[in-house]
Protein backbone atom coordinates (compact mmCIF):
# COMPACT_ATOMS: atom_id res chain seq x y z
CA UNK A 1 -20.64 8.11 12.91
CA UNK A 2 -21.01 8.49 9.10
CA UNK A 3 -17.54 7.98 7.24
CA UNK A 4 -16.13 8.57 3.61
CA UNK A 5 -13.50 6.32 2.24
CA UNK A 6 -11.92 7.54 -0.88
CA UNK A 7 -10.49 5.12 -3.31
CA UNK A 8 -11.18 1.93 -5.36
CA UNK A 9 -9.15 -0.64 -4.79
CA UNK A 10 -7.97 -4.06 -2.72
CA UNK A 11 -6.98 -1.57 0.01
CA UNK A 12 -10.27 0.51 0.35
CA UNK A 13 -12.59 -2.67 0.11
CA UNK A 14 -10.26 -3.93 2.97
CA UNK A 15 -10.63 -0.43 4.74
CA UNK A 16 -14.45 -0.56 4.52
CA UNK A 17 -15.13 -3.98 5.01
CA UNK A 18 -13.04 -3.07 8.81
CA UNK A 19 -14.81 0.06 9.03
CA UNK A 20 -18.56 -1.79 8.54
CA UNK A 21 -17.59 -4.08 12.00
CA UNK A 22 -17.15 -0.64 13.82
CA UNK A 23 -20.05 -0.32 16.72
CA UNK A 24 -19.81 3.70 15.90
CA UNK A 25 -20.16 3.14 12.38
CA UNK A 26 -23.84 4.10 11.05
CA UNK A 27 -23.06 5.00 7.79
CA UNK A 28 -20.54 4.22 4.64
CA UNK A 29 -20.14 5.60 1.50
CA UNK A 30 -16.92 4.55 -0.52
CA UNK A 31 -16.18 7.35 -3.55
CA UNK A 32 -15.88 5.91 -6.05
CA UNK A 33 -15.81 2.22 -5.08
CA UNK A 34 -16.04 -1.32 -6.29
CA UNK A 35 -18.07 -4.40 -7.10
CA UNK A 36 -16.61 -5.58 -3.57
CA UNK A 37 -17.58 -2.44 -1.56
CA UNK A 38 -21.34 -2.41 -2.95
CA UNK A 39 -21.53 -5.87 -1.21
CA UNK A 40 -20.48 -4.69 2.10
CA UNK A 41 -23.02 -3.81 5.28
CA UNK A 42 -22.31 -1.83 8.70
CA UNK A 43 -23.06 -3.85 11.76
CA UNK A 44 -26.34 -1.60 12.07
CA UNK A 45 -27.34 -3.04 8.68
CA UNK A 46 -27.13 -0.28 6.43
CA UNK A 47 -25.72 -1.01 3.26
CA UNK A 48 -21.94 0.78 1.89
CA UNK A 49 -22.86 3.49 -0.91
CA UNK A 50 -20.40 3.61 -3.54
CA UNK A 51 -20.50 7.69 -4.86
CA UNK A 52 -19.36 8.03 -8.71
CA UNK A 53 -16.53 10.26 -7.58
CA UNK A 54 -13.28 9.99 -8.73
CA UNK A 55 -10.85 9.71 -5.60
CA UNK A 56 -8.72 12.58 -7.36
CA UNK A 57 -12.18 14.55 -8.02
CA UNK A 58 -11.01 16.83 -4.62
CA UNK A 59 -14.03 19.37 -6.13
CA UNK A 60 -16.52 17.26 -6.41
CA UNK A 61 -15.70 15.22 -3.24
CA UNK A 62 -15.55 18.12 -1.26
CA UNK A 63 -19.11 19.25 -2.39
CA UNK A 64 -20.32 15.49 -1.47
CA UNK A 65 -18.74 15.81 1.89
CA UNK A 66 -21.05 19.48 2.46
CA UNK A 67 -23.41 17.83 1.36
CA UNK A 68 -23.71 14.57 3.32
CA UNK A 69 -21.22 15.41 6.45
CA UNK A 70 -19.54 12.88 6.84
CA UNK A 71 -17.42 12.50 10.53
CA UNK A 72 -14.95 10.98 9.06
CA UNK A 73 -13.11 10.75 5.75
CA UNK A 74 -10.49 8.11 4.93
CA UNK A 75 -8.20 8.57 2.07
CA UNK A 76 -6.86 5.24 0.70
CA UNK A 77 -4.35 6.50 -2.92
CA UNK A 78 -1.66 7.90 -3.12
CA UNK A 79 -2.64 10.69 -5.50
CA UNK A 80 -5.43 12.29 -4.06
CA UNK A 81 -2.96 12.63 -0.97
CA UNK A 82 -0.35 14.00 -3.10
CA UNK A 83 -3.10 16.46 -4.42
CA UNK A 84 -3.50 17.86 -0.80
CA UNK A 85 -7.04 16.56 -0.20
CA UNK A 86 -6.53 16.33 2.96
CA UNK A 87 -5.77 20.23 3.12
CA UNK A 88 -8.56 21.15 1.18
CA UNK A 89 -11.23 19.10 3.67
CA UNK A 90 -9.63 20.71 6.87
CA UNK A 91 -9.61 24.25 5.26
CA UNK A 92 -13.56 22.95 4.97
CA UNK A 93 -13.65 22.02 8.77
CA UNK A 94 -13.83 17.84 8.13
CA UNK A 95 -12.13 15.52 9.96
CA UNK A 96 -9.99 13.82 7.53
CA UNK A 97 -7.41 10.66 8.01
CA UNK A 98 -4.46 10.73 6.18
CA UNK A 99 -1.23 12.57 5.44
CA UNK A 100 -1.44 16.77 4.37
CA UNK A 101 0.00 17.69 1.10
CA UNK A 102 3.26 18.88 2.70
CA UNK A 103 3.75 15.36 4.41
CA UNK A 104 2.84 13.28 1.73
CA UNK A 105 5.87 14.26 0.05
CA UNK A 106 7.68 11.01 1.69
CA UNK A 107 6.23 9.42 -0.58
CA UNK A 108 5.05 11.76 -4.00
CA UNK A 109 8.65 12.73 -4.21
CA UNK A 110 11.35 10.10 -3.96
CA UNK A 111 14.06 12.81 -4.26
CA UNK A 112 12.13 14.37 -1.22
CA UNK A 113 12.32 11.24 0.97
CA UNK A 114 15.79 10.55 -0.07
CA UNK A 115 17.39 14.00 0.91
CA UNK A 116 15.28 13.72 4.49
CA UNK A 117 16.98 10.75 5.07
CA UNK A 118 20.47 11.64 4.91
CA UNK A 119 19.76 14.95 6.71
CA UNK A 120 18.14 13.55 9.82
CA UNK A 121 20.23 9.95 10.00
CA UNK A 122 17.21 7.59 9.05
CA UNK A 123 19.56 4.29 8.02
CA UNK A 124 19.15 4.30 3.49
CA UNK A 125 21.06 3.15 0.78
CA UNK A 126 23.65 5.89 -0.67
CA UNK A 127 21.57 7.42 -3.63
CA UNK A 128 21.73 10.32 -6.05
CA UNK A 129 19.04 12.47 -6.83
CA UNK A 130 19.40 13.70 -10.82
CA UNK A 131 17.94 15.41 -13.33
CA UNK A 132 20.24 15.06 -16.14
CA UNK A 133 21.02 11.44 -17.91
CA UNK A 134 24.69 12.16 -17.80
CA UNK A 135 25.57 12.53 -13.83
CA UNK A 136 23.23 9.99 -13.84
CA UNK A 137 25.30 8.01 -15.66
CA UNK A 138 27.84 8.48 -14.18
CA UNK A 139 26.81 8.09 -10.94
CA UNK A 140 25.04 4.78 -11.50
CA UNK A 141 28.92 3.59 -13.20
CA UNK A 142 30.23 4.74 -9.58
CA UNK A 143 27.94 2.03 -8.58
CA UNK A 144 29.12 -0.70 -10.66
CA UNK A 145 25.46 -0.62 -12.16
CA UNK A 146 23.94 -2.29 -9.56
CA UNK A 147 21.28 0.00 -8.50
CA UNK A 148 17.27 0.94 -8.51
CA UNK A 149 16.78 4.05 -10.86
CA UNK A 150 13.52 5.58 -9.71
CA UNK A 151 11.24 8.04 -10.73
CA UNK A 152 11.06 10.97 -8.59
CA UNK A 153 7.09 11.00 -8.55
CA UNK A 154 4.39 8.73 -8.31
CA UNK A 155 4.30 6.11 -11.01
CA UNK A 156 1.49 3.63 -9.76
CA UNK A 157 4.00 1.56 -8.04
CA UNK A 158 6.06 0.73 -11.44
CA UNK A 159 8.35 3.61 -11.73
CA UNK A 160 11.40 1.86 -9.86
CA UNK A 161 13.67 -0.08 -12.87
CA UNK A 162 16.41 -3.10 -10.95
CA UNK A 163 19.44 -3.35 -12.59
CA UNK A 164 23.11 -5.41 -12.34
CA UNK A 165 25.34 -4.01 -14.30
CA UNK A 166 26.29 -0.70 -16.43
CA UNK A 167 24.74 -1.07 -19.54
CA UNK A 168 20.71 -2.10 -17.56
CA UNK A 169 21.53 1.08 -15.58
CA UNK A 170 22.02 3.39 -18.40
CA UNK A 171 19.46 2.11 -20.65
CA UNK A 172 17.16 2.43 -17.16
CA UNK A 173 17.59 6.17 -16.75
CA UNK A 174 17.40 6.74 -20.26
CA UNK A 175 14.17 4.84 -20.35
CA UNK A 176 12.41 7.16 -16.78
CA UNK A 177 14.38 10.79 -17.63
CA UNK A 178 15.09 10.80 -21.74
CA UNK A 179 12.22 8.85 -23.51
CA UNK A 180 9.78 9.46 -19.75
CA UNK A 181 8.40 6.18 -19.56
CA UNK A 182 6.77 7.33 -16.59
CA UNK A 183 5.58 10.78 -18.01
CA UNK A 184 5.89 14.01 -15.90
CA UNK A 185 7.07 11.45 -12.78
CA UNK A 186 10.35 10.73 -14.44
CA UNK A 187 11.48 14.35 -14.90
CA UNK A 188 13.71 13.66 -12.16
CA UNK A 189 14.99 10.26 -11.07
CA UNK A 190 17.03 8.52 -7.65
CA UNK A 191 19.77 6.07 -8.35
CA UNK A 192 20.17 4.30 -5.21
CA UNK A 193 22.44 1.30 -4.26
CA UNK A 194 21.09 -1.63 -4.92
CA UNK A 195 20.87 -3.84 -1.27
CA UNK A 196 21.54 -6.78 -0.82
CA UNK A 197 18.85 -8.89 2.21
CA UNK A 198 15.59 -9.74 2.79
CA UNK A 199 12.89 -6.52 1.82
CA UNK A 200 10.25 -5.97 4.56
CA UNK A 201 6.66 -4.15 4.28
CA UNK A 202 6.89 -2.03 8.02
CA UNK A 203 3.53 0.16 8.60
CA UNK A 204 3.35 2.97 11.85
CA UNK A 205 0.22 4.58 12.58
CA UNK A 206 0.96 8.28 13.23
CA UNK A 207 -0.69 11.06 14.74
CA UNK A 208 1.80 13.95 14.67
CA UNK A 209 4.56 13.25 17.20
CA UNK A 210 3.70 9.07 17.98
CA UNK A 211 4.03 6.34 15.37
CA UNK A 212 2.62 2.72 17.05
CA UNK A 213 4.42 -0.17 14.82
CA UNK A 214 2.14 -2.99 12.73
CA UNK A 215 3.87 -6.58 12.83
CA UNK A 216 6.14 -7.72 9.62
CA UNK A 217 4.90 -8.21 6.47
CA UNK A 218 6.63 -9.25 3.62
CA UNK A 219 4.92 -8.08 0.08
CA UNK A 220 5.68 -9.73 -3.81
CA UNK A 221 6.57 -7.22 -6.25
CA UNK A 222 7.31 -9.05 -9.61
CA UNK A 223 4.55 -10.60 -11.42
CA UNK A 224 6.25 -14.16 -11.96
CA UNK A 225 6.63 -17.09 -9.45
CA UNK A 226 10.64 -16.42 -7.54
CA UNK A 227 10.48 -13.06 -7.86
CA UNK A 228 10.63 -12.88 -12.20
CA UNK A 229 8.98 -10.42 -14.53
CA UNK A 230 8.38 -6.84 -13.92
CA UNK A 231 7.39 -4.68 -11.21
CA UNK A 232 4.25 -4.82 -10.81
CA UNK A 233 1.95 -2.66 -7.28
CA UNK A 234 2.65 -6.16 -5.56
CA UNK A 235 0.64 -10.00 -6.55
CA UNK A 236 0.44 -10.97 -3.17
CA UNK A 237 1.54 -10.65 0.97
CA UNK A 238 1.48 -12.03 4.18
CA UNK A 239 2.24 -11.51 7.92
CA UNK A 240 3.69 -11.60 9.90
CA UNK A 241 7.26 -12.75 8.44
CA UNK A 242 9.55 -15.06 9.65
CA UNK A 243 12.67 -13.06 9.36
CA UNK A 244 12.32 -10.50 12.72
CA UNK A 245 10.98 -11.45 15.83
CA UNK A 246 9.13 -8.91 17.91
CA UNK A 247 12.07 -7.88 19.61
CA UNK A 248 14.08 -7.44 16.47
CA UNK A 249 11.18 -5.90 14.72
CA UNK A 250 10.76 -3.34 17.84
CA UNK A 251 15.10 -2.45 17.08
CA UNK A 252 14.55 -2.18 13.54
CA UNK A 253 11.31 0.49 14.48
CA UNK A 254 13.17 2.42 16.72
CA UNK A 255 16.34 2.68 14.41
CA UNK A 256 13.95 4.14 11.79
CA UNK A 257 10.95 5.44 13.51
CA UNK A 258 12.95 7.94 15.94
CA UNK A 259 15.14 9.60 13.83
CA UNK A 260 12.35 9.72 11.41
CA UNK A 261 10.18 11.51 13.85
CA UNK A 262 12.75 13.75 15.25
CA UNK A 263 13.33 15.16 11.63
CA UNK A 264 9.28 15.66 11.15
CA UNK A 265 8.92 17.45 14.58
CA UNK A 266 12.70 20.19 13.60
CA UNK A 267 10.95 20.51 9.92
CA UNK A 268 7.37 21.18 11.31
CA UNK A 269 6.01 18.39 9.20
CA UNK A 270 2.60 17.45 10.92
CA UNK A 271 2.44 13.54 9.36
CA UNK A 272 -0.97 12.20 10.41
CA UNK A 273 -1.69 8.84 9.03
CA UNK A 274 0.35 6.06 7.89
CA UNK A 275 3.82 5.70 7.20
CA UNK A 276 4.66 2.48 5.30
CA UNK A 277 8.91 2.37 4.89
CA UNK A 278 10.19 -0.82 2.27
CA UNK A 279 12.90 -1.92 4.36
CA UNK A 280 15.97 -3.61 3.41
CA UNK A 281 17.20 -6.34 6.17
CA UNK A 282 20.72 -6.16 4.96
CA UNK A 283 23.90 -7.66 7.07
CA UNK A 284 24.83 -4.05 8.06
CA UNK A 285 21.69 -3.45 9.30
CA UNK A 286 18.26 -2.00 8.12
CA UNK A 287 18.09 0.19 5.38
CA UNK A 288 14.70 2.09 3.94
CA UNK A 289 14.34 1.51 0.21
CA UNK A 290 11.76 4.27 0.33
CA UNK A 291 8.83 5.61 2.63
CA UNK A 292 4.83 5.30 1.50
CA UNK A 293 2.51 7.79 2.92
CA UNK A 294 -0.83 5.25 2.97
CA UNK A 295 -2.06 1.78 3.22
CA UNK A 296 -0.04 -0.53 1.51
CA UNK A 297 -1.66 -2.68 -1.35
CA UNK A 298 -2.20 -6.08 -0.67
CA UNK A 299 -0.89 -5.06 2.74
CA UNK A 300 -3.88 -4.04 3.80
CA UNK A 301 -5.69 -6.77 3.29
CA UNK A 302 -3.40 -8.74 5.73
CA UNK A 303 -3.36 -6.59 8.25
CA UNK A 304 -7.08 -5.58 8.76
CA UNK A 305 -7.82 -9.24 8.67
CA UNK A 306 -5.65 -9.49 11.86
CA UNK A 307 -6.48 -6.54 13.45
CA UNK A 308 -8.35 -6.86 16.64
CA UNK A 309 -8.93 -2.70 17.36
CA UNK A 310 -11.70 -0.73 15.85
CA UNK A 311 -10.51 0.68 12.99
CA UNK A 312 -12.78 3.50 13.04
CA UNK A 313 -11.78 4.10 16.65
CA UNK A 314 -7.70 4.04 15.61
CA UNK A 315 -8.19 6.08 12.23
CA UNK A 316 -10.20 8.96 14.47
CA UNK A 317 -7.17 9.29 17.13
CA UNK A 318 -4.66 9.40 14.56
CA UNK A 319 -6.00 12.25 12.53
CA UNK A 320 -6.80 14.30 16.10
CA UNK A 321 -3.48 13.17 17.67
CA UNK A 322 -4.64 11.12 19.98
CA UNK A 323 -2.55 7.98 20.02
CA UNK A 324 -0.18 8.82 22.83
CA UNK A 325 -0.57 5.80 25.28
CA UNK A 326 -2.57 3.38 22.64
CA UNK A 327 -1.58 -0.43 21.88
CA UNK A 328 -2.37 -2.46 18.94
CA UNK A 329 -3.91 -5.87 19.40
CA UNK A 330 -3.32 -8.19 16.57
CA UNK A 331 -5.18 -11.96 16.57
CA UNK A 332 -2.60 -14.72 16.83
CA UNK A 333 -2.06 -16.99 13.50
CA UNK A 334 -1.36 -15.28 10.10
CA UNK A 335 -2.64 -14.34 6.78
CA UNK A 336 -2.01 -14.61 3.04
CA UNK A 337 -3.29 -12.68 0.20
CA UNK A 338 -2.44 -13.92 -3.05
CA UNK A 339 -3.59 -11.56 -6.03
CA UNK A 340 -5.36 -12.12 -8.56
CA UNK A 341 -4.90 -10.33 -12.19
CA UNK A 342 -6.07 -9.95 -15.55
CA UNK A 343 -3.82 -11.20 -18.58
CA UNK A 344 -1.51 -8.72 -19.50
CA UNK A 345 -0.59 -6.92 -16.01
CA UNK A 346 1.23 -4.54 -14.98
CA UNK A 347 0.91 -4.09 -18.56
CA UNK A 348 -2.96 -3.16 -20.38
CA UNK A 349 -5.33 -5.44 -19.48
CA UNK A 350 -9.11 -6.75 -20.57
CA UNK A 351 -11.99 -5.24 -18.74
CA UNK A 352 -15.64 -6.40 -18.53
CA UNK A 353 -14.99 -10.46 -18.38
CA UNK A 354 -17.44 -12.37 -15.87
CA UNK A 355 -15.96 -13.33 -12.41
CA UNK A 356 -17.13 -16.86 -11.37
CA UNK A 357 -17.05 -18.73 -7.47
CA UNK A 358 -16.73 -15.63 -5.90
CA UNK A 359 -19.68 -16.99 -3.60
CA UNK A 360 -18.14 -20.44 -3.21
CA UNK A 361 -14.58 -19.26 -2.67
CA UNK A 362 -16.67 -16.71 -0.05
CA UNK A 363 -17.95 -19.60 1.91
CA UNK A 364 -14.66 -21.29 2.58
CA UNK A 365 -13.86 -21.24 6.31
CA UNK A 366 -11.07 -18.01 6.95
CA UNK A 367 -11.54 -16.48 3.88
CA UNK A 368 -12.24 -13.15 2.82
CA UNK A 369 -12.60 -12.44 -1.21
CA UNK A 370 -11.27 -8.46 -1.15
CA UNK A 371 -12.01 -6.61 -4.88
CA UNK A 372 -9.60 -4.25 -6.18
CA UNK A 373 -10.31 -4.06 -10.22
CA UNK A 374 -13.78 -4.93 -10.25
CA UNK A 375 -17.40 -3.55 -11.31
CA UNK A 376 -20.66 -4.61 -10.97
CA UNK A 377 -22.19 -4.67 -14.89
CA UNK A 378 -26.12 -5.82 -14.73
CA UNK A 379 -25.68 -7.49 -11.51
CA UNK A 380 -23.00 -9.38 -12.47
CA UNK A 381 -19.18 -8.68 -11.14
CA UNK A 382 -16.99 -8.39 -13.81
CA UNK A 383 -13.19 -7.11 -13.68
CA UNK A 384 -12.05 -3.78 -14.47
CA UNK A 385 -8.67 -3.11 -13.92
CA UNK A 386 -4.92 -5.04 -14.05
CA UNK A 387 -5.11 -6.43 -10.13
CA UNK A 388 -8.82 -7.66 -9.51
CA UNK A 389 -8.61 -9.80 -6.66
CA UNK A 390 -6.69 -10.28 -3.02
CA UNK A 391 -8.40 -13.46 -2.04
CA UNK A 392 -7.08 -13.28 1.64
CA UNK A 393 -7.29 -16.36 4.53
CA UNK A 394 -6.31 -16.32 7.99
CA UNK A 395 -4.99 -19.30 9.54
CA UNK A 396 -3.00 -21.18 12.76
CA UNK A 397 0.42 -20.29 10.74
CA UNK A 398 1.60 -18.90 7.37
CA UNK A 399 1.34 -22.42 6.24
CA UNK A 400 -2.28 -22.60 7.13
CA UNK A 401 -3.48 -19.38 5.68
CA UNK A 402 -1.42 -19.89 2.32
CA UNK A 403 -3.74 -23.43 1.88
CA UNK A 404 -7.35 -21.77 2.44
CA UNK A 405 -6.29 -18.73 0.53
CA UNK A 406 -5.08 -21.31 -2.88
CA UNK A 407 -8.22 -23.40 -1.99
CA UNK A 408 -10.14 -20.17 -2.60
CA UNK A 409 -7.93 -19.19 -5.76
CA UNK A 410 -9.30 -22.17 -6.93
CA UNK A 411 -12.75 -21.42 -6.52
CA UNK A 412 -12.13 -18.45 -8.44
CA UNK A 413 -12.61 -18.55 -11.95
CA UNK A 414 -12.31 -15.64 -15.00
CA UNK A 415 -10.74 -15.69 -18.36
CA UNK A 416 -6.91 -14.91 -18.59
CA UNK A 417 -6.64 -15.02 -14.79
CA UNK A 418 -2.94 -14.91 -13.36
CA UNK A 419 -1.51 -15.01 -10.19
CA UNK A 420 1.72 -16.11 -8.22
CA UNK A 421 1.59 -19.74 -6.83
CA UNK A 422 4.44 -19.00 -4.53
CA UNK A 423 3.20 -16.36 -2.80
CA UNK A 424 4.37 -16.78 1.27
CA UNK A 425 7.08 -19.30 0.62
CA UNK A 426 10.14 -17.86 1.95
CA UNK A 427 8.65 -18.00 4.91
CA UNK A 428 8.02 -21.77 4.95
CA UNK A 429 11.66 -22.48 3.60
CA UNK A 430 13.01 -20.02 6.27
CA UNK A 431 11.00 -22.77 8.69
């Protein structure tokens, strides 16, 4: 089977690097790739082809795809699912994984996701959905001014703005819908209640009309150690959590999953792919901050490193609805990714500076080095973007896999490198 996974990032080097161990898997090209990908080889040997296509290219990757046929094409982003690449390969007749353009709206329009919500009883936070600074405003004084003010539309995982009291609140949707600090994403915005618990990464593999539930994991938004600094597309993750044991996690599922599914199959929204709901844990109950149509990011990385199935195998049934009856099989233990970033993120950041000890921190036993902003610049890997690293370790416990993955930060050397050093530790001080 020859497969195409579009993106460039932590979550598609993850994607092919599971894909490669597929039996079935002859051939992979990633469009447009990494330093990371480049490296990677399919069990029959052949080497992963990154294609200099932009993932949001939907022209020229559909002229790749009639040109090289692929069996399969994986969409990691957001955007290019928000494009309704996945509509414009089936119009083609390829099989594609991944959310259409109508379904990807859980997550491309915040507003969208919110108003589903409260029409089919999926358990939220009680929100407003604006597009003028006043009811905002006043809405977000209603709330005592503790609330998340979001852009409506995708902002690269940055366009939600915490605040605690009036004055934060105000100055937060003046920031997204007067001086658009988020561009044409913050021409509308969601003021939601801000929760109070413990926030919960849930992923469901869907194929239409099933959803089969991942384990817990538990992501780190903020860029500074104890959850400081800004938003950021998350520094680090691990799994499974502490906080909900299978039976709980298999209550909190069903309390979202079936009204969630029940409002897809009365709208005639045909979601095929993954659905990736922040949850709140809050004493009421759970509550979804907001739904993702893909792979989270470093997510990912956690998961496929526990995985057991073929991922090939799983990603094929979902997009032809064929998961009715399926299990997942996860390997006991855990894992940890902690992130590593250039100086300055989320903010600009330096591209082009030599990674060291990626071999070395390679070698260390349970350890798997994922790229996300990297290139490959006369045979050297050098970084190219905010995140560059998930340096990810399986191990007996979270404990475990939070030592080999530091041991491999370590290893791991390139100027103005950042990450979080506490990244897993609410789950040892919930032990």
């Amino acid at each position: 089977m020859k497969v195409l996974v579009l993106g460039s990032g932590g979550r598609e080097h993850a994607l092919v690097w599971k894909l490669a161990q597929s039996p079935s898997v002859s051939q992979l090209w990633c469009a447009p790739g990494n330093a990371g990908t480049a490296l990677e080889r399919t069990r029959a040997n052949t080497p992963v082809v990154n294609v200099d296509i932009a993932s949001d290219n939907l022209v020229g990757l559909l002229e790749f795809a009639r040109r090289e046929k692929p069996d399969l094409t994986v969409v990691g982003p957001d955007n290019p699912l928000a494009l309704g690449v996945v509509d414009r390969f089936q119009e083609a007749g390829f099989t594609i994984w991944g959310p259409n353009q109508r379904a990807a709206q859980f997550e491309s329009s915040k507003a969208f996701s919110q108003d589903f919500m409260e029409r089919h009883g999926v358990p939220t936070a009680r929100a407003g959905t604006f597009g003028d600074a006043g009811a905002a405003k006043a809405f977000c004084r209603e709330l005592g001014g503790r609330c998340a003010v979001k852009a409506d539309g995708l902002a690269l995982g940055k366009g939600v703005l915490l605040c605690h009291d009036v004055p934060a609140a105000e100055a937060a949707v003046d920031e997204i819908l007067v001086q658009k600090a988020f561009g044409a994403a913050g021409s509308r915005i969601v003021v939601q209640e801000l929760l109070v618990g413990m926030e919960v990464s849930l992923h469901a593999l869907c194929d239409g009309s099933h959803a089969l539930l991942f384990p817990t994991a538990q992501d780190h938004k903020r860029a500074l150690d104890n959850d400081q600094g800004l938003n950021t597309g998350g520094m680090g993750t691990y799994s499974p959590t502490p906080f909900l044991s299978n039976e709980q996690l298999e209550a909190v599922g069903k309390a979202i999953l079936d009204p969630w599914l029940a409002g897809c199959a009365k709208e005639g929204i045909d979601f095929r792919g993954l659905l990736y709901p922040g949850v709140m844990l809050t004493p009421s109950g759970p509550r979804v901050l907001e739904f993702n149509a893909r792979f989270g990011d470093p997510e990912t990385q956690v998961y496929l490193a526990r995985l057991e199935d073929d991922l090939a195998d799983l990603l094929m049934a979902s997009a032809q609805g064929r998961l009715a009856g399926r299990r997942l099989h996860w390997k006991a233990g855990a894992a940890v990714c902690v992130v590593m970033a250039s100086a300055g993120y989320p903010g600009s950041s330096p591209k082009g500076l030599p990674i060291h000890g990626l071999d070395e921190a390679g070698r260390l036993p349970g350890v798997k080095v994922f790229h996300a902003g990297t290139a490959l610049r006369d045979r050297r890997v050098v970084t190219n973007g905010g995140r560059v690293l998930g340096v990810t370790a399986t191990g007996l416990d979270v404990a475990d896999a939070r030592a080999k993955a530091y041991a491999a930060v370590a290893a791991i050397r390139f100027d103005g490198a950042q990450w979080r050093s506490d990244i897993g530790s609410k789950a040892l001080n919930q032990g």
